[in-house]
Protein backbone atom coordinates (compact mmCIF):
# COMPACT_ATOMS: atom_id res chain seq x y z
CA UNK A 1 63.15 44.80 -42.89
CA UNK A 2 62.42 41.38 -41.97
CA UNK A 3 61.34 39.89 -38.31
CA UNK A 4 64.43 38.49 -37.51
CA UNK A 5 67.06 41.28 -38.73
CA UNK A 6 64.65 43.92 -36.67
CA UNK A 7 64.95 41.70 -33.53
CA UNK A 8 68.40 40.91 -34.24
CA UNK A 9 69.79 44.82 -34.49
CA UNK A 10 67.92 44.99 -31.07
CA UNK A 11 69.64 42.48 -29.29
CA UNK A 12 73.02 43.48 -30.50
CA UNK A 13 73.42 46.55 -28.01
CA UNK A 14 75.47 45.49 -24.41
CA UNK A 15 73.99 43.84 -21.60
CA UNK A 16 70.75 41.89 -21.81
CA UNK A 17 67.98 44.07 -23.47
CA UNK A 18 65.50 44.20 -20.65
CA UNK A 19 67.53 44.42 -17.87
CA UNK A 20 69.11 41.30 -15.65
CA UNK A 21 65.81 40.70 -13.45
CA UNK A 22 63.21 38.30 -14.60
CA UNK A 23 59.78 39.71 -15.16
CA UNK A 24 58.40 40.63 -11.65
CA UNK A 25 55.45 39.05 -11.76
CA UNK A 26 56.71 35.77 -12.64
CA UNK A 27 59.09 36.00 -9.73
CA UNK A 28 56.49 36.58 -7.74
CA UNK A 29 54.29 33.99 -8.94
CA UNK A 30 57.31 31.33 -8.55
CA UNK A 31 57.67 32.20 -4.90
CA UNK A 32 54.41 31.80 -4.07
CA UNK A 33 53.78 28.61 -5.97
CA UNK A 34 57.24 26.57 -6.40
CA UNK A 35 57.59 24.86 -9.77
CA UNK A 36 60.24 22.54 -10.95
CA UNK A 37 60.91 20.27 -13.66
CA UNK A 38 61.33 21.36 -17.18
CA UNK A 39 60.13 25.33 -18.66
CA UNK A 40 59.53 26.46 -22.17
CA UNK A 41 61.04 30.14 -22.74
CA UNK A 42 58.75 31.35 -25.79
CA UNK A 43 60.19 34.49 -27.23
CA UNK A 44 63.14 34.43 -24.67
CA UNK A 45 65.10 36.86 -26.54
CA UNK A 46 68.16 37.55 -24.94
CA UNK A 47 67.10 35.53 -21.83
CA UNK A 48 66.31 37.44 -18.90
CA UNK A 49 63.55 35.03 -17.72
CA UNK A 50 65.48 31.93 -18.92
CA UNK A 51 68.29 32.68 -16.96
CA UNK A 52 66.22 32.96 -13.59
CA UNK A 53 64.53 29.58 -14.25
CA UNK A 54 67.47 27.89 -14.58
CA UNK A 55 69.00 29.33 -11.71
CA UNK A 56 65.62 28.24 -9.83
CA UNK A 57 66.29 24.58 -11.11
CA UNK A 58 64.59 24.58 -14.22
CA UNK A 59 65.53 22.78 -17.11
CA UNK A 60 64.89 25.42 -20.10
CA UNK A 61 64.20 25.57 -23.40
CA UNK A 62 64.34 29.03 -24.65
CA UNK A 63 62.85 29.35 -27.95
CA UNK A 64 63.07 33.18 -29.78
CA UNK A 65 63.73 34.06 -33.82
CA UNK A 66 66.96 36.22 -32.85
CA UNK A 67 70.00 34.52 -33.26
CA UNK A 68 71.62 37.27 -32.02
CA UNK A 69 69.70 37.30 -28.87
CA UNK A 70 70.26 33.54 -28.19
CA UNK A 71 74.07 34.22 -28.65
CA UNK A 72 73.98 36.63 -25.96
CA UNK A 73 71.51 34.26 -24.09
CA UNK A 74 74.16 31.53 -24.17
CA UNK A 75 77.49 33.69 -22.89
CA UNK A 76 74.98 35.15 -20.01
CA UNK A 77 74.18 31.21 -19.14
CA UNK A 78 78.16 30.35 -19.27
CA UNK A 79 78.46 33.21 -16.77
CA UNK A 80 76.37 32.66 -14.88
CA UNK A 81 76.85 28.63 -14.59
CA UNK A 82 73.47 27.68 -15.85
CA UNK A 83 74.72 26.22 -19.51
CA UNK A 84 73.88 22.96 -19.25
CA UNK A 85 70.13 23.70 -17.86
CA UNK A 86 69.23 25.77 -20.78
CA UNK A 87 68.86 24.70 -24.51
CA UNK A 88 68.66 27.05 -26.91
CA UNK A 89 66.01 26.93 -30.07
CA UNK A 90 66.19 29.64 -32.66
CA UNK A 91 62.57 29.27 -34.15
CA UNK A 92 59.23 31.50 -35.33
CA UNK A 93 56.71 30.37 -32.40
CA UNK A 94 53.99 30.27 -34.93
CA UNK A 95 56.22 27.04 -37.15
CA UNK A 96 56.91 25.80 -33.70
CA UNK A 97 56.48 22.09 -33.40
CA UNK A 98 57.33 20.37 -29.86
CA UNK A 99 55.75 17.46 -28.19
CA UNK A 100 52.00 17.67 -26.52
CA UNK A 101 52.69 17.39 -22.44
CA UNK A 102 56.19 17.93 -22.27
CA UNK A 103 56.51 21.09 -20.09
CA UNK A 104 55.66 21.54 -16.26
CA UNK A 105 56.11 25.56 -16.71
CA UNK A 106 55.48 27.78 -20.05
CA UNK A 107 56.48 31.67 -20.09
CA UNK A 108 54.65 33.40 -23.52
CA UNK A 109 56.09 36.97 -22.25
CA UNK A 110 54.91 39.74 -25.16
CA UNK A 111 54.52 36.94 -27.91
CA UNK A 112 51.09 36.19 -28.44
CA UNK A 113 50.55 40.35 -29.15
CA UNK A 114 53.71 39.83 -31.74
CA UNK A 115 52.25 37.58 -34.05
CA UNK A 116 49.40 38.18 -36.60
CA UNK A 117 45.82 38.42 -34.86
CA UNK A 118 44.56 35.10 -37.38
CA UNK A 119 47.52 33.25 -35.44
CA UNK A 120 46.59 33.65 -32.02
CA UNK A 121 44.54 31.38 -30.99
CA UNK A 122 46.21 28.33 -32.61
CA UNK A 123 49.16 29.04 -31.23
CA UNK A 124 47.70 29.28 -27.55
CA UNK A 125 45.99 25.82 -28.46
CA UNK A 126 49.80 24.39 -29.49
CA UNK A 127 50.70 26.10 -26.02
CA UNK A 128 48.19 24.35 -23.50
CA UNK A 129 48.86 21.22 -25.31
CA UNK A 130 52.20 21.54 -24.71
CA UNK A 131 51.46 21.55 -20.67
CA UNK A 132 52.01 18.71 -18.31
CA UNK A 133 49.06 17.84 -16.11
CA UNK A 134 49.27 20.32 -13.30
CA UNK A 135 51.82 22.49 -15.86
CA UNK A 136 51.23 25.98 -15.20
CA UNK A 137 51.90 29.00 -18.06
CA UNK A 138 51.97 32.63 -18.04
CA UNK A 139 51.23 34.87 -20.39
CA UNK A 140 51.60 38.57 -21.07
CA UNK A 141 50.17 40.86 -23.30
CA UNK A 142 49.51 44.05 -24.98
CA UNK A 143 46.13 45.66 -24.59
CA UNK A 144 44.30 48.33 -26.46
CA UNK A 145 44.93 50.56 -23.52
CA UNK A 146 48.76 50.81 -24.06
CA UNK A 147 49.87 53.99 -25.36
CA UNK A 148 51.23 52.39 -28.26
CA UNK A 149 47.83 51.08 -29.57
CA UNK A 150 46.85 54.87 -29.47
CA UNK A 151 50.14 56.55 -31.22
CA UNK A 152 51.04 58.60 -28.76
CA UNK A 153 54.95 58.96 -28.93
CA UNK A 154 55.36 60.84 -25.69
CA UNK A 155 54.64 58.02 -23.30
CA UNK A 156 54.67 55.05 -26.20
CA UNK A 157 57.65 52.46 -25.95
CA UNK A 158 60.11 52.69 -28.70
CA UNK A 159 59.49 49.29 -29.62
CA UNK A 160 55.28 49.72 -29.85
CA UNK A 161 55.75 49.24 -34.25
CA UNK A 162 56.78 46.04 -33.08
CA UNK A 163 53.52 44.58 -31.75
CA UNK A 164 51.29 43.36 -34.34
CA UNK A 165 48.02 42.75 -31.86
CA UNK A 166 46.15 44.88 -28.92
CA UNK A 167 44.68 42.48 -27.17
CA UNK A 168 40.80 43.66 -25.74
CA UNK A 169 40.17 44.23 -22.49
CA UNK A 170 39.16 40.93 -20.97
CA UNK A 171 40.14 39.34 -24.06
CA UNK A 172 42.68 37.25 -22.63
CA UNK A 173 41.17 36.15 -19.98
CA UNK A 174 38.30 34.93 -22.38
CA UNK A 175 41.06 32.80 -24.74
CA UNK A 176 42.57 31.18 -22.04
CA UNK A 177 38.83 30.40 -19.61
CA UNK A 178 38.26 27.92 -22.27
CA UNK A 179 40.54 25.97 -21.91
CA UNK A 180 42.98 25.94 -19.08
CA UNK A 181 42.16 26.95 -14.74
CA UNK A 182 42.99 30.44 -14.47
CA UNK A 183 44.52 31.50 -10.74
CA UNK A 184 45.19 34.86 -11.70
CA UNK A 185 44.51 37.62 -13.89
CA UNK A 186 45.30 41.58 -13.89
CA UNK A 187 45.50 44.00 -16.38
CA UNK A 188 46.56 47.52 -15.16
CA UNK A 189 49.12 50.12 -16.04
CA UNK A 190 52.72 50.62 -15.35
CA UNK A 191 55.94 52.21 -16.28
CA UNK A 192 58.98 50.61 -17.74
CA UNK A 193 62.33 51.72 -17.19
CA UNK A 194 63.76 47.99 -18.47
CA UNK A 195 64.30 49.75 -21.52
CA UNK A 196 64.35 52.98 -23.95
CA UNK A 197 63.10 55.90 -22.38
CA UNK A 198 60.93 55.50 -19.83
CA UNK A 199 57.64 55.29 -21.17
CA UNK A 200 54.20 53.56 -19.94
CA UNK A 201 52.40 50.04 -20.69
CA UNK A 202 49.09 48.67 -20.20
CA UNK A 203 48.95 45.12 -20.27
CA UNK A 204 47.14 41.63 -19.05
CA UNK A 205 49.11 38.90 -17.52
CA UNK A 206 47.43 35.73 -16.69
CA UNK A 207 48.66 32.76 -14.45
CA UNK A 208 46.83 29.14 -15.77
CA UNK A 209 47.18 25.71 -14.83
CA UNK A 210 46.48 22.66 -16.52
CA UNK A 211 44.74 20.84 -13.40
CA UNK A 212 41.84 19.62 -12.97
CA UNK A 213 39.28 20.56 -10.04
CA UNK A 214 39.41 17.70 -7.48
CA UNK A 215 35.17 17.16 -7.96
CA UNK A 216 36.00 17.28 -11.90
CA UNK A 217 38.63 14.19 -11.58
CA UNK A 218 35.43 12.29 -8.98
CA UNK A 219 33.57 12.42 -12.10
CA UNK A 220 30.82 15.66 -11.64
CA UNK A 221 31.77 17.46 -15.24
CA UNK A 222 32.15 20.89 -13.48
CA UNK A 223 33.97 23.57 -14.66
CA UNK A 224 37.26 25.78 -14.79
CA UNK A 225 37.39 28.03 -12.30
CA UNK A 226 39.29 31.94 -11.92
């Protein structure tokens, strides 16, 4: 079964997949840091995070394989009387081609641990590029601690065959430190009633900004900074 027909029979079930609440950490995140201007959605699926962007303002593009989960994306954004702030792009992130600094916000939610382990890092080089000065992205991944890395069924999410890549622990953070000012990192357990059974995750989320240090732009060279 290919990518796309796997995520598509997914998507097809009522209501969005995940639940109507954007991810809680990016909520979060928003609050304490306002953002506005235009947001890339990669992987939206069905939309829960593209939905609360636009309702925060955002201009979105939400950007997933599943046409079936952009369908249901686009009826949830007529609802809810976001339409015209959201455009829809049904694309493989990895053949993704967009312009370099056209984004103020980019949301890589479960993506980067969904494509081949080879692909990774050019994609998150695409990604930064992608930022605005100042843009800001989060991303959220997969780690070898997740019960899905280690097979066991009891606790394991019913979509773990899904992820092609456990990220290592401080991995992330590693990928990212070259290239973009972290603000904030965690990885830590949790459990997930968004979907399936309830069942348990372990993953590492990371907040980064394309912004220089204010002694980097008066011409002292120094570093990014966590």
């Amino acid at each position: 079964m290919n990518t796309e027909r796997k995520y598509n029979e997914y998507y097809e079930g009522e209501g969005l997949a995940f639940g109507e609440a954007p991810s809680p950490e990016l909520s979060l995140l928003l609050k304490r840091k306002p953002h506005r201007g235009k947001a890339l959605d990669l992987g939206a699926g069905d939309g829960r995070n593209s939905l609360y962007l636009a309702q925060l303002g955002f201009l979105v593009t939400a950007v997933d394989v599943s046409e079936v989960g952009l369908d249901k994306l686009k009826r949830a954004a007529r609802k809810r009387k976001v339409e015209d702030r959201i455009e829809t792009l049904e694309a493989d992130v990895r053949k993704l081609s967009l312009p370099r600094k056209e984004f103020d916000l980019i949301v890589a939610e479960t993506v980067f641990d969904h494509i081949p382990a080879e692909e990774i890092e050019s994609l998150f080089q695409r990604t930064a590029g992608w930022l605005r000065r100042s843009g800001s992205v989060y991303i959220k991944v997969h780690t070898v601690d997740d019960p899905g890395n280690n097979d066991d069924k009891r606790v394991a999410s019913e979509l773990a065959p899904m992820v092609k890549y456990y990220f290592k622990r401080n991995e992330l953070l590693s990928m990212v430190l070259d290239r973009l000012h972290i603000t904030w990192y965690s990885e830590q357990g949790e459990t997930d009633t968004t979907h399936g059974e309830t069942h348990q995750h372990v993953f590492a989320k990371i907040w980064a900004q394309d912004e220089p240090l204010l002694n980097e732009e008066s011409g002292s060279g120094a570093g990014k900074t966590t």
